[in-house]
C-alpha atoms as a PDB file:
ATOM      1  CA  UNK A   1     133.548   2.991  -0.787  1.00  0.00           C
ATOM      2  CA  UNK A   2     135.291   2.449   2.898  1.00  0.00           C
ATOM      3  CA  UNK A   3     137.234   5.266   4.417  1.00  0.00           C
ATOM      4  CA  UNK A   4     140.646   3.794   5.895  1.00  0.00           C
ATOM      5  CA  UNK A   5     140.978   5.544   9.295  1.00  0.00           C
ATOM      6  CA  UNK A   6     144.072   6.113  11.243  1.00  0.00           C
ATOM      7  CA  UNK A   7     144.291   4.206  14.889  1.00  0.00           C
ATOM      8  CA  UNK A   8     145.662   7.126  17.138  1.00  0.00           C
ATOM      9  CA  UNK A   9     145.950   7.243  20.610  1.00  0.00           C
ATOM     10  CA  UNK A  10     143.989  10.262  23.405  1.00  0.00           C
ATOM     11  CA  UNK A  11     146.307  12.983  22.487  1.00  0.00           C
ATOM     12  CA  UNK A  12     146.082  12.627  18.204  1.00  0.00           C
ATOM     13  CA  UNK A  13     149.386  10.551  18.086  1.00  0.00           C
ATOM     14  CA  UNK A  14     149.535   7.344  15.437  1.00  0.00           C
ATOM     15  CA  UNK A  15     149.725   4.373  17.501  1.00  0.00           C
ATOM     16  CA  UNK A  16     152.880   2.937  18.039  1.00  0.00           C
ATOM     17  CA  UNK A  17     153.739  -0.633  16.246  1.00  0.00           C
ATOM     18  CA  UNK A  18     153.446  -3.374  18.528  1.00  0.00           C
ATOM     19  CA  UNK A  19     156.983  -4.099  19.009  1.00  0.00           C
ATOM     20  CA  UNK A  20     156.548  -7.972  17.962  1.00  0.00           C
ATOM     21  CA  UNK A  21     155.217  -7.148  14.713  1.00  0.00           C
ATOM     22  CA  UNK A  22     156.517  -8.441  11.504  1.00  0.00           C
ATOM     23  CA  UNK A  23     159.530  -6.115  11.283  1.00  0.00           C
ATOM     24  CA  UNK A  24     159.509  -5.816  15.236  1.00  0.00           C
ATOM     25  CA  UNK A  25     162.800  -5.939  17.692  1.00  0.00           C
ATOM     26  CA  UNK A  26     162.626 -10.145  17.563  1.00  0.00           C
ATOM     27  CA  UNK A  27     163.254 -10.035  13.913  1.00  0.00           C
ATOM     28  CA  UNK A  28     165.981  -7.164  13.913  1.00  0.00           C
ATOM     29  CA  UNK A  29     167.635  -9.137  16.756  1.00  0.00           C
ATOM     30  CA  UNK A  30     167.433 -12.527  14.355  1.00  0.00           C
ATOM     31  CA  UNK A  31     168.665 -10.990  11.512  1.00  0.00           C
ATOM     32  CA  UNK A  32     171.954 -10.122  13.541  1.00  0.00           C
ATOM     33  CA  UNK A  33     172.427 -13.335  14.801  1.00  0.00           C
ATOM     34  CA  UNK A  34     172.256 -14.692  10.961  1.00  0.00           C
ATOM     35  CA  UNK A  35     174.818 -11.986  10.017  1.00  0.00           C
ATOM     36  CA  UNK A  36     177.124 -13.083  12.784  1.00  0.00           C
ATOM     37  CA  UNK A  37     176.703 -16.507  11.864  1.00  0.00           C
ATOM     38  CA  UNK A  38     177.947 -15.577   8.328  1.00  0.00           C
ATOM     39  CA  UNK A  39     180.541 -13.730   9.444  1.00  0.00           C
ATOM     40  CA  UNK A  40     181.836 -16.787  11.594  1.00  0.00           C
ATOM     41  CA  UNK A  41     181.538 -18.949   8.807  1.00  0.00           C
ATOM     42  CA  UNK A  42     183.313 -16.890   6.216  1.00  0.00           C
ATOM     43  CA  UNK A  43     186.622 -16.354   9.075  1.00  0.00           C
ATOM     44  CA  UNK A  44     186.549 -20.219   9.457  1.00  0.00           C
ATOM     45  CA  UNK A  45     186.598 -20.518   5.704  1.00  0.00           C
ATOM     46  CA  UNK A  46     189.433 -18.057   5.539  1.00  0.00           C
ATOM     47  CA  UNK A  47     191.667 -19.777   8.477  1.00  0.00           C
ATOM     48  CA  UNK A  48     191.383 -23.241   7.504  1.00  0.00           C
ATOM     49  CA  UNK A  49     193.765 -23.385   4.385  1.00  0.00           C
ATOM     50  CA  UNK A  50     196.113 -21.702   7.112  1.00  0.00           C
ATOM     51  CA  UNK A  51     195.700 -24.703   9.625  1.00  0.00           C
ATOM     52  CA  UNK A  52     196.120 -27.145   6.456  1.00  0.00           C
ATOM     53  CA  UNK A  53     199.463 -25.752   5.328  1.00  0.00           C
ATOM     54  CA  UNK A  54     200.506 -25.108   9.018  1.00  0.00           C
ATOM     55  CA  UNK A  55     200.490 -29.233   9.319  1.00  0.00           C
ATOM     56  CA  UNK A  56     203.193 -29.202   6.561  1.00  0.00           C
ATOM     57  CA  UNK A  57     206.004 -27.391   7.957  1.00  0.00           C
ATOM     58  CA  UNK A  58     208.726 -28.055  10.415  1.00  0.00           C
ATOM     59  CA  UNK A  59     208.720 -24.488  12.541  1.00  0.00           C
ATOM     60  CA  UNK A  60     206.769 -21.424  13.026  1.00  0.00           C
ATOM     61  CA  UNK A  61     209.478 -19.388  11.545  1.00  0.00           C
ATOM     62  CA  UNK A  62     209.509 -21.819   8.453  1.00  0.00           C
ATOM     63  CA  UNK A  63     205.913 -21.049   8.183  1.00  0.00           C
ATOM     64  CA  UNK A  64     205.532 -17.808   8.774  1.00  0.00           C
ATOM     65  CA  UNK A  65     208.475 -17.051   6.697  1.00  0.00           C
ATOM     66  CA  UNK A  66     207.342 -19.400   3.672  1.00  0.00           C
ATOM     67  CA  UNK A  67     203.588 -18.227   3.709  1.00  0.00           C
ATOM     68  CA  UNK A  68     204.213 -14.775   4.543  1.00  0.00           C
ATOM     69  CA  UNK A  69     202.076 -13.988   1.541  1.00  0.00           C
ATOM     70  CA  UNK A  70     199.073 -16.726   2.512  1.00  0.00           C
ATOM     71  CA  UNK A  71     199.009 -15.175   5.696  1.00  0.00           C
ATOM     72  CA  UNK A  72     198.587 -11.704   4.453  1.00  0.00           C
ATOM     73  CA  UNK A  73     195.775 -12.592   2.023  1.00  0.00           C
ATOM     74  CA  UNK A  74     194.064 -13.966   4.606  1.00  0.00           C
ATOM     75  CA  UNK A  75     194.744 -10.966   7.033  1.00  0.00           C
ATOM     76  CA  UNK A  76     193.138  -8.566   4.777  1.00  0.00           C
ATOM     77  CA  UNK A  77     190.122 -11.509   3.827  1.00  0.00           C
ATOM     78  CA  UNK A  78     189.833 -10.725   7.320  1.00  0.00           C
ATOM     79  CA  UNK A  79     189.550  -7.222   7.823  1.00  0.00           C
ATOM     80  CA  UNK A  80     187.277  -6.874   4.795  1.00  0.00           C
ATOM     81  CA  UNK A  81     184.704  -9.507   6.257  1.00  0.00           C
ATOM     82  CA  UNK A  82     184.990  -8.105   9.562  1.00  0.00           C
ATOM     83  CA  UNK A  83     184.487  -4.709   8.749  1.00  0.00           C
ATOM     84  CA  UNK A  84     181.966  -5.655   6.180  1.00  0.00           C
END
């Protein structure tokens, strides 16, 4: 039967991780990047039925005051993927 021994340093301390190990600072930093990735491609979802009906109308005012319901759904799509 082996023993499984702990690898500690001079003064009795556990070793530190190496710090590009499997769950090191590389892969924290990658997972980030995915998650900001998502989030860029969920906003772009959310904004480009906005640009479609934007094409239809005349004015600004015409849009903004014909959609004013459009653009608050996709106001608060926004907040809640942001702050997600």
């Amino acid at each position: 039967m082996s023993r499984v021994h702990d690898v500690t340093d001079g003064d009795h301390q556990p070793a530190a991780a190496p710090a590009s190990g499997r769950f090191g600072r590389e892969s924290l930093e990658r997972l980030m990047t995915f998650g900001d990735a998502v989030v860029a491609i969920a906003i772009t979802l959310i904004v480009l039925p906005l640009v479609d009906t934007a094409m239809d109308v005349d004015s600004a005012a015409g849009f903004f005051s014909g959609h004013w319901d459009t653009l608050l759904a996709a106001a608060l799509s926004f907040v809640v993927v942001a702050v997600t």
